[in-house]
Structure formats: structure tokens, C-alpha cells
C-alpha atoms as a PDB file:
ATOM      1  CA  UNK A   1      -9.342  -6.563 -29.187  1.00  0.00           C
ATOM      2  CA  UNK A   2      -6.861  -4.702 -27.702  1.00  0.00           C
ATOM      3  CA  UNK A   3      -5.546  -5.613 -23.616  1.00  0.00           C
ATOM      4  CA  UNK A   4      -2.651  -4.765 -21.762  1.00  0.00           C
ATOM      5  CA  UNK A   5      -0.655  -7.723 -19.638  1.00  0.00           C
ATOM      6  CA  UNK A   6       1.285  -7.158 -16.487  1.00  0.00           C
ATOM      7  CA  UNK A   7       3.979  -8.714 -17.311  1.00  0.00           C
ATOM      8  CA  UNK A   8       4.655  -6.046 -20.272  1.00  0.00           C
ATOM      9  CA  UNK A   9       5.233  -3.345 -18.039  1.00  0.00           C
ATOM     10  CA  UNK A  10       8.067  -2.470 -15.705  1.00  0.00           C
ATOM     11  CA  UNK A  11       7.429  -0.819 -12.633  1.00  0.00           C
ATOM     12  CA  UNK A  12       9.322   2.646 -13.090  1.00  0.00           C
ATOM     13  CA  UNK A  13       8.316   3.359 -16.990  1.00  0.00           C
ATOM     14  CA  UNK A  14       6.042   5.197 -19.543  1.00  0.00           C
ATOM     15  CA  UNK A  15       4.560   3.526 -22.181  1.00  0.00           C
ATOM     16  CA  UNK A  16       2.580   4.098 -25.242  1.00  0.00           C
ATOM     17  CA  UNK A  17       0.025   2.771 -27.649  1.00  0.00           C
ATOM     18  CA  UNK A  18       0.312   4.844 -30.621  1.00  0.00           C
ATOM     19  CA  UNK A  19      -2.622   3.138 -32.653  1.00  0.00           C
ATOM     20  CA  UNK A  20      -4.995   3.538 -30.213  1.00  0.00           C
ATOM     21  CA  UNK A  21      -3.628   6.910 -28.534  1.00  0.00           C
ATOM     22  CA  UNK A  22      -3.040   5.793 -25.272  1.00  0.00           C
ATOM     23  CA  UNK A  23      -0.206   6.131 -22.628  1.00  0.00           C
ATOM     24  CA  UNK A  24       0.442   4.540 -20.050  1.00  0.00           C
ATOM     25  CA  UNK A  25       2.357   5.971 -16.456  1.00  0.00           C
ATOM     26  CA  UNK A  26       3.728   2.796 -14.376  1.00  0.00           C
ATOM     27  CA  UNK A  27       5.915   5.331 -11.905  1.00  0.00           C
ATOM     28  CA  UNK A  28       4.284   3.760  -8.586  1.00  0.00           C
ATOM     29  CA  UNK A  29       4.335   0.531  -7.869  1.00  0.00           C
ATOM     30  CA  UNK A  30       0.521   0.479  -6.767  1.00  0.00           C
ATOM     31  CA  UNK A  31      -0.740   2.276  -9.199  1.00  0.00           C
ATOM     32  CA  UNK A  32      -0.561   2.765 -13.660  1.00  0.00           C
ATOM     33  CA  UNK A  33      -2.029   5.554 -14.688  1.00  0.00           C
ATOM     34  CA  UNK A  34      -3.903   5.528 -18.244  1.00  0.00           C
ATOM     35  CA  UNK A  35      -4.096   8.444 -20.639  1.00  0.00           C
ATOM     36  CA  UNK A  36      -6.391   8.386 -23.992  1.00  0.00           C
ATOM     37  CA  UNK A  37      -5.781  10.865 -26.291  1.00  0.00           C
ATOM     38  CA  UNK A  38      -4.439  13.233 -23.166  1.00  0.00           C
ATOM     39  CA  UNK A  39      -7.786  12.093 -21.257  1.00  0.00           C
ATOM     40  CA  UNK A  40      -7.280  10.193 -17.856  1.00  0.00           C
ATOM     41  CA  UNK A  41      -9.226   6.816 -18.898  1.00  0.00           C
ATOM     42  CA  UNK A  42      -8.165   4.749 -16.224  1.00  0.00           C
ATOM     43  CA  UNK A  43      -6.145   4.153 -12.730  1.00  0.00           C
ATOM     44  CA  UNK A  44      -5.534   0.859 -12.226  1.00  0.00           C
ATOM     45  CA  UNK A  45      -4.051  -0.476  -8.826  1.00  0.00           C
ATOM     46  CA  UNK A  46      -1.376  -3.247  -8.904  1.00  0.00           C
ATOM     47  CA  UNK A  47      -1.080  -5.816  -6.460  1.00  0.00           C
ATOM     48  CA  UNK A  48       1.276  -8.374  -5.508  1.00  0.00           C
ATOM     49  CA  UNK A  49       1.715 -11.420  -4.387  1.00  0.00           C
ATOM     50  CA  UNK A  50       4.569 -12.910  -2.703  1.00  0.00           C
ATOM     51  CA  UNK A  51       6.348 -16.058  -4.099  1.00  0.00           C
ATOM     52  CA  UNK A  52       8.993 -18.082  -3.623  1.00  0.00           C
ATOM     53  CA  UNK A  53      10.755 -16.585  -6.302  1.00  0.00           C
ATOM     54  CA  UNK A  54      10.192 -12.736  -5.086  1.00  0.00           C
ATOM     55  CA  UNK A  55       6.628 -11.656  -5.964  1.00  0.00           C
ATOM     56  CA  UNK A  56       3.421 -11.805  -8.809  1.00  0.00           C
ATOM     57  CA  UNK A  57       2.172  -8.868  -9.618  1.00  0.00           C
ATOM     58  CA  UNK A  58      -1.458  -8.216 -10.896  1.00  0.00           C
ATOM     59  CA  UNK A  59      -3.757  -5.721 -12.004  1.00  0.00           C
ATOM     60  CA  UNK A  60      -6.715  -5.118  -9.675  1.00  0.00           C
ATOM     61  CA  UNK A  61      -9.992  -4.696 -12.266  1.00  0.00           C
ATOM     62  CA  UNK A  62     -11.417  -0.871 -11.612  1.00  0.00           C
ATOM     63  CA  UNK A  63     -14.835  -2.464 -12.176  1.00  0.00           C
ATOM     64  CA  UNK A  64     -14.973  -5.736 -10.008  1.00  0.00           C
ATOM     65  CA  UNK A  65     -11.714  -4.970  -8.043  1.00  0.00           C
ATOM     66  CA  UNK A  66     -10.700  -8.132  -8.559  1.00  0.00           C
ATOM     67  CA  UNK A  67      -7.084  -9.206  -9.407  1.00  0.00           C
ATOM     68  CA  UNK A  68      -6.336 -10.547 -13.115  1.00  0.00           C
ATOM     69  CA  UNK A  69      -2.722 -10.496 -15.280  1.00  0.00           C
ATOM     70  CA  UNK A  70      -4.774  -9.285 -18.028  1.00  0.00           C
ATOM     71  CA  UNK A  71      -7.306  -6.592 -19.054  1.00  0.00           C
ATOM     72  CA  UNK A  72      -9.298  -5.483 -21.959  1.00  0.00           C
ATOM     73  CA  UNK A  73      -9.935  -2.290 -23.729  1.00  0.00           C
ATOM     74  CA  UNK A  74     -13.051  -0.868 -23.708  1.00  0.00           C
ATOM     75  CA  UNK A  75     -14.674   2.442 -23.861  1.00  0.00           C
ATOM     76  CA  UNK A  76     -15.110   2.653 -20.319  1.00  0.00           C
ATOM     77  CA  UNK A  77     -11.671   2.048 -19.665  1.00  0.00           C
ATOM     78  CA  UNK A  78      -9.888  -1.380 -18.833  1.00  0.00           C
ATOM     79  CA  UNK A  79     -11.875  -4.503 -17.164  1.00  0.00           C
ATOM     80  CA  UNK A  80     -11.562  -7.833 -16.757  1.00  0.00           C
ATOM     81  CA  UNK A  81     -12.881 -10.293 -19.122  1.00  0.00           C
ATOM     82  CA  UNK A  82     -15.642 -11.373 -16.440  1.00  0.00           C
ATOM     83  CA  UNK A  83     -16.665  -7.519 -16.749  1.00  0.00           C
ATOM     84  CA  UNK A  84     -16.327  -7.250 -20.789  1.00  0.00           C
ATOM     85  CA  UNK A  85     -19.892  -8.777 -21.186  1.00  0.00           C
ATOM     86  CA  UNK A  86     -18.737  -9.746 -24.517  1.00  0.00           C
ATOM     87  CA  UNK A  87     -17.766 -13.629 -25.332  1.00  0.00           C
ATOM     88  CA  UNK A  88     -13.933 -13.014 -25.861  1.00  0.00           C
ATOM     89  CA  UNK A  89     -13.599 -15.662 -27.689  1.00  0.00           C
ATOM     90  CA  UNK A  90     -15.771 -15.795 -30.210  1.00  0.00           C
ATOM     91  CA  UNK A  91     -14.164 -11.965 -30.493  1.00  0.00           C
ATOM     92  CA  UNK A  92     -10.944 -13.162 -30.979  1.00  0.00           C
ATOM     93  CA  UNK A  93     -11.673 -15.911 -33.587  1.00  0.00           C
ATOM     94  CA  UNK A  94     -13.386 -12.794 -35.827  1.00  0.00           C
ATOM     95  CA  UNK A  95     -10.218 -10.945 -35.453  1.00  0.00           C
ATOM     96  CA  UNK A  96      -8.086 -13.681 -36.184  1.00  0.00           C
ATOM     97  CA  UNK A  97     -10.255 -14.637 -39.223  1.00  0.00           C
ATOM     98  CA  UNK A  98     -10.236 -11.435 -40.852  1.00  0.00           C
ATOM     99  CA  UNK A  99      -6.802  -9.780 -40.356  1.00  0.00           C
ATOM    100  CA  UNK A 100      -4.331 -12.347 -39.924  1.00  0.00           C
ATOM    101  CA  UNK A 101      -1.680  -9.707 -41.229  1.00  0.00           C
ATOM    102  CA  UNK A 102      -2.460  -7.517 -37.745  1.00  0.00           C
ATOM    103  CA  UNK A 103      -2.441 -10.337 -35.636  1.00  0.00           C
ATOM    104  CA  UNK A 104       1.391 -10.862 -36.872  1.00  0.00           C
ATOM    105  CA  UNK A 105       2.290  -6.993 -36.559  1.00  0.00           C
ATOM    106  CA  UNK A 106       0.808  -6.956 -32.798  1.00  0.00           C
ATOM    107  CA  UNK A 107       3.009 -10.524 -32.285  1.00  0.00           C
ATOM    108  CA  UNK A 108       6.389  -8.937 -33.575  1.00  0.00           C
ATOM    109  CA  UNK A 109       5.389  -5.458 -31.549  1.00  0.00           C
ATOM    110  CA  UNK A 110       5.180  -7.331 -28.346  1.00  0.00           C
ATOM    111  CA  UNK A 111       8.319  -9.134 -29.451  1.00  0.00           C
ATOM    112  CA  UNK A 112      10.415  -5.848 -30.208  1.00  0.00           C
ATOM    113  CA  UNK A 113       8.877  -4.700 -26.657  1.00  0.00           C
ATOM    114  CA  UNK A 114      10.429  -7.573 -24.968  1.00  0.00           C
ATOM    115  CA  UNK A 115      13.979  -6.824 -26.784  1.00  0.00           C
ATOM    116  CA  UNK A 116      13.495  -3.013 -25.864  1.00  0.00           C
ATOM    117  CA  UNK A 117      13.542  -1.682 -29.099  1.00  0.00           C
ATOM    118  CA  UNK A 118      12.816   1.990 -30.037  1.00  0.00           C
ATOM    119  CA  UNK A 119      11.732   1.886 -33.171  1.00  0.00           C
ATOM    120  CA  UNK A 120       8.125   1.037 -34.254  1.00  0.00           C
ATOM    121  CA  UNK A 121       8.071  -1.972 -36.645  1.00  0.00           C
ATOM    122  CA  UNK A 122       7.535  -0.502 -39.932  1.00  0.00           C
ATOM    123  CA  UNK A 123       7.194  -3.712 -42.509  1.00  0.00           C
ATOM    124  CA  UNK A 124       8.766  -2.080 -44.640  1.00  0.00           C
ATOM    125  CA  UNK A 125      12.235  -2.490 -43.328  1.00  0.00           C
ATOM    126  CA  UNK A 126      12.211  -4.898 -39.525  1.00  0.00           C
ATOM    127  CA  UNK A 127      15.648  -4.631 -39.833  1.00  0.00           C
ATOM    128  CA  UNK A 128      16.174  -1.216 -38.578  1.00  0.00           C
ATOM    129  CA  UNK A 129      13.838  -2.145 -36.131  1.00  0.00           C
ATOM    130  CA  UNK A 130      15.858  -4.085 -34.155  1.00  0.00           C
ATOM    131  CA  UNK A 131      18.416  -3.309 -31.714  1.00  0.00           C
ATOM    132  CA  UNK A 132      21.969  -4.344 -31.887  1.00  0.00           C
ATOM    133  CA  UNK A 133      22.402  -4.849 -28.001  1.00  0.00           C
ATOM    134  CA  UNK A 134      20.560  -7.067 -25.997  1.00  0.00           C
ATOM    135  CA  UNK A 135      18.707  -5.421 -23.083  1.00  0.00           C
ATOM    136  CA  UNK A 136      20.494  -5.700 -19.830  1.00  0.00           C
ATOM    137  CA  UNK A 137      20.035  -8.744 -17.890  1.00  0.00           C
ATOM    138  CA  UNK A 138      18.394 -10.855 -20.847  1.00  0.00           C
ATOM    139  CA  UNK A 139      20.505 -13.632 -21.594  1.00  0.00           C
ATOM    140  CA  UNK A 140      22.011 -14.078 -25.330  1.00  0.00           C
ATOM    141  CA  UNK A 141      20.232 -16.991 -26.178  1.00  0.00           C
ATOM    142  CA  UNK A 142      16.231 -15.549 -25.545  1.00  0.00           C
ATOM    143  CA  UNK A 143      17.614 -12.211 -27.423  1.00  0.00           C
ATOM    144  CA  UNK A 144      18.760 -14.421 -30.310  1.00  0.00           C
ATOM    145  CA  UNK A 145      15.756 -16.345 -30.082  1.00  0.00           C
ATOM    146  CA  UNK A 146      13.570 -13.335 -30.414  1.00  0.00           C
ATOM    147  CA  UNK A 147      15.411 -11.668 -32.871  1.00  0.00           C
ATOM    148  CA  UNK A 148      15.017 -14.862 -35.188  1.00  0.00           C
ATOM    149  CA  UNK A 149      11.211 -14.880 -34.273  1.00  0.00           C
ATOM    150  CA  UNK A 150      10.834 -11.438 -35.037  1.00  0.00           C
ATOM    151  CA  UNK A 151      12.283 -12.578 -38.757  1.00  0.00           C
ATOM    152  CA  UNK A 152      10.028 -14.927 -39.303  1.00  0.00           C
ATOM    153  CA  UNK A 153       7.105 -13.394 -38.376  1.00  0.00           C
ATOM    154  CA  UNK A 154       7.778 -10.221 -40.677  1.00  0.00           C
ATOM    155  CA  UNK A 155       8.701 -13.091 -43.723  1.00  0.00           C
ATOM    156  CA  UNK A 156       5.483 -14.411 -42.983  1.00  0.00           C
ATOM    157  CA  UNK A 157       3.400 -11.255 -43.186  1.00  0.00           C
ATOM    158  CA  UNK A 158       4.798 -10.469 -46.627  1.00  0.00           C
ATOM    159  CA  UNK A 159       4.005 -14.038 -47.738  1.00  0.00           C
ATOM    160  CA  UNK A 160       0.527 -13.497 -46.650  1.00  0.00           C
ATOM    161  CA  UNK A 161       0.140  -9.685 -48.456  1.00  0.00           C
ATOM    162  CA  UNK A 162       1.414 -11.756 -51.788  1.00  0.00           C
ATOM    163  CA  UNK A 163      -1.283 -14.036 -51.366  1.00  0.00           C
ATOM    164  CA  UNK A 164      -0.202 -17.167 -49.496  1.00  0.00           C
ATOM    165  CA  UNK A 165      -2.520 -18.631 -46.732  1.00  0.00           C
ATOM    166  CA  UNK A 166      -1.370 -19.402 -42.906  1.00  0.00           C
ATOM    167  CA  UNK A 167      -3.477 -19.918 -40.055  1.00  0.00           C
ATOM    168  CA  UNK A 168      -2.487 -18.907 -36.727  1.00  0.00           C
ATOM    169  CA  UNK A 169      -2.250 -22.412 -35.621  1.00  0.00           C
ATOM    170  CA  UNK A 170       0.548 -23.112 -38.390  1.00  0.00           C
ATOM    171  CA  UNK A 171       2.129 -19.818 -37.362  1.00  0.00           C
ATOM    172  CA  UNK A 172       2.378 -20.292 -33.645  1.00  0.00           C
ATOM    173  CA  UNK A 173       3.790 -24.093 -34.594  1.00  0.00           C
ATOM    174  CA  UNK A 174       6.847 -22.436 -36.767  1.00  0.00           C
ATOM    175  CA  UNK A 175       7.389 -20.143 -33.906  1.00  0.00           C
ATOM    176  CA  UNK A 176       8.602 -22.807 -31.260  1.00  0.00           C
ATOM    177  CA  UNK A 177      12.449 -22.877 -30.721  1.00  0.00           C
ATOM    178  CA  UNK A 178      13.597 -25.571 -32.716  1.00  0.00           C
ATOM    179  CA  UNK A 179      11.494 -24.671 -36.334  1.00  0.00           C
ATOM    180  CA  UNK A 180      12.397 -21.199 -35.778  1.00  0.00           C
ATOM    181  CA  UNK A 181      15.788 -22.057 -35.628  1.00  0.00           C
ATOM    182  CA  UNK A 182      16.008 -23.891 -38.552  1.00  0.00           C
ATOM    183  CA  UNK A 183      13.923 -21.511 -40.568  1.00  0.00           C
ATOM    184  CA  UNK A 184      16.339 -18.630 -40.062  1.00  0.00           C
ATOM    185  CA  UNK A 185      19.333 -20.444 -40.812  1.00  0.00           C
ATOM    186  CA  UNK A 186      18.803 -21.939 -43.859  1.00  0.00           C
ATOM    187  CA  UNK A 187      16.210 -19.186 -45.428  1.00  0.00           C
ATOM    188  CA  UNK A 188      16.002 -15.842 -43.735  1.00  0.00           C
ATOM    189  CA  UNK A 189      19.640 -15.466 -42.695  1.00  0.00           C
ATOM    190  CA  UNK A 190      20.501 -15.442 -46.596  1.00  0.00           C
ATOM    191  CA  UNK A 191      17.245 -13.070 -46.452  1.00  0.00           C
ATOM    192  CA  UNK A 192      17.498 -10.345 -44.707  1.00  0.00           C
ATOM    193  CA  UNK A 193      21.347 -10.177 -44.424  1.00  0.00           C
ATOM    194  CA  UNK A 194      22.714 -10.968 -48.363  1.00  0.00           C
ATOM    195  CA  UNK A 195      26.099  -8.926 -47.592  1.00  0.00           C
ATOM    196  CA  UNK A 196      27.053 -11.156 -44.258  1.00  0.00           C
ATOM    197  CA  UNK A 197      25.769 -14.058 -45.813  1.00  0.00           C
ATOM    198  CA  UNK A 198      27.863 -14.042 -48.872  1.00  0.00           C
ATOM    199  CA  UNK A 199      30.791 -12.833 -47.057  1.00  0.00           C
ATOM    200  CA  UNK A 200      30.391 -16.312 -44.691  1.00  0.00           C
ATOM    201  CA  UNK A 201      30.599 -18.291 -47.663  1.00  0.00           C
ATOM    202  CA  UNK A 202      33.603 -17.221 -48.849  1.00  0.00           C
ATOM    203  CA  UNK A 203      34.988 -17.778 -45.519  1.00  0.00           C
ATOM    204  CA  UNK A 204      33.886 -21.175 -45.813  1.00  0.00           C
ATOM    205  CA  UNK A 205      35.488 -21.824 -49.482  1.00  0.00           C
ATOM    206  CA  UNK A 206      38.661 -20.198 -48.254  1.00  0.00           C
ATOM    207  CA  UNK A 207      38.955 -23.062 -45.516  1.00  0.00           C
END
């Protein structure tokens, strides 16, 4: 089921969702504006909430006007679970169960979101999908982190469309820091960069 999170969007920006022809105008700070298929769908006030850290900010549901991080697509427009009248989970576990392969392409599109990236992933080649420069701000370890995560994700779709087996449990296990780490350097390193990987290794027999 398709939502959108708050904490995806920066006040300021246009965004769009190309498989389900939407776009999305955050230009005021109260307000995102939702487009489907050219249509206004939605507008959706934003609130905040002051912290000690600057502020939360939260969508404020169109149907309940209540205030929730997250909302879910419907034809109506967004709402809030409590207004979905469907049992989400029970939707999500369906989802999961029968497309595991676009549960992995929406992880590593939110993933390229967060690293600012351009492109679209396209399976077929994550690697020009990537950026070369972190986004501003983002400290070099989470944009390494990602990057890896990103990797690993699009090594485990392929594995899955040549028949292996992965739940999302096992997935979301090899995703925390540490395995993803180690997966990358000693597998998908070699993997998806051959030429730098060879050329390190000579390095290290010429030491």
C-alpha cells in the first residue's frame, strides 16, 4: 500500500511518484499540495510541534484532522490509518507475501531519496543510480552507510528473481550496520566495482 511520511519531504520542494502518477508541492510550510495524474487529490496541512531540538512536524489527516507522521493512499486521497477502514496489517503481510521483489525496490527508492539521487533505480544497473557526492549536511559515514545498503538490497533482489528465498525479516536483519558492513566488503565491493577492486589488490601485492 502506498503512504507518504513526513519526514521524506523537505519543506521548500516538489516531489514525485512516478508509478502511481502523483506529485507532490511542499512550497509552504503549512500546507503540501497533491496532484494525481494533473488532478488536485489532496491538500494536506502540516503542523508542528516544538521540541527541544527545534520542532516535529506532522501531517494533519484531511479526513479526521488529526495529526499523524504517516498517511495512506487511497482513492479518496490520503488518510490516516484510523480513517483507512482497512486492517493495515493484515494488508501489508499480503503485500509482503506476494512481491517481496517490490518491497526491496520501494526500500532502495526511499534509500536513493535520502542520498538525493536523480536517477530512478533501474535494476538493471544501481550503479548509475547513485550519486558521487554526498548531499550537503549528511555526514560521510550515514552516506557510506546507505550507499552500502543500497548494494545489498539490489544483490538481494537479483538473488530472489534467480530463485533464492528471503523473508523480510532476514532482509531487514542483514541491513543493520555491522552485517551490512561486512557484506559489502568482502562480496559486493568485488561485485559491483571489479576494475577498483582489482586495482586495490595490486596495491596490496606491491606493498
Amino acid at each position: 500500500m502506498n503512504y507518504i511520511e513526513i519526514a521524506e519531504f523537505e519543506q521548500g520542494y516538489n516531489y514525485t511518484n512516478e508509478e502511481f502518477n502523483l506529485f507532490y508541492c511542499y512550497k509552504s510550510k503549512d500546507e503540501m499540495i497533491i496532484y494525481k495524474d494533473n488532478i488536485l487529490l489532496n491538500k494536506i496541512g502540516i503542523a508542528r510541534q516544538k521540541t527541544g531540538f527545534g520542532h516535529k512536524r506532522f501531517f494533519i489527516c484531511p479526513s479526521c484532522k488529526e495529526r499523524h507522521t504517516r498517511l495512506y493512499h487511497t482513492n479518496k486521497g490520503f488518510v490516516c490509518r484510523n480513517c483507512l477502514n482497512v486492517n493495515i496489517y493484515k494488508v501489508r503481510k499480503n503485500m509482503y507475501d506476494e512481491d517481496i521483489q517490490l518491497i526491496i525496490r520501494f526500500k532502495i527508492t526511499k534509500l536513493l531519496k535520502k542520498i538525493k539521487a536523480t536517477e530512478r533505480y533501474a535494476p538493471i544497473d544501481v550503479v548509475s543510480c547513485i550519486p558521487r557526492q554526498k548531499p550537503k549536511y549528511m555526514r560521510h559515514e550515514t552516506y557510506s552507510v546507505t550507499v552500502m545498503r543500497i548494494y545489498f538490497l539490489d544483490w538481494i533482489y537479483w538473488k530472489i528473481q534467480g530463485g533464492e528465498k528471503y523473508t523480510i525479516r532476514e532482509i531487514n536483519q542483514m541491513l543493520q550496520e555491522d552485517n551490512t558492513k561486512f557484506i559489502y566488503s568482502n562480496m559486493l565491493f568485488k561485485l559491483y566495482h571489479p576494475t577498483a577492486a582489482a586495482l586495490l589488490k595490486e596495491l596490496e601485492w606491491e606493498m
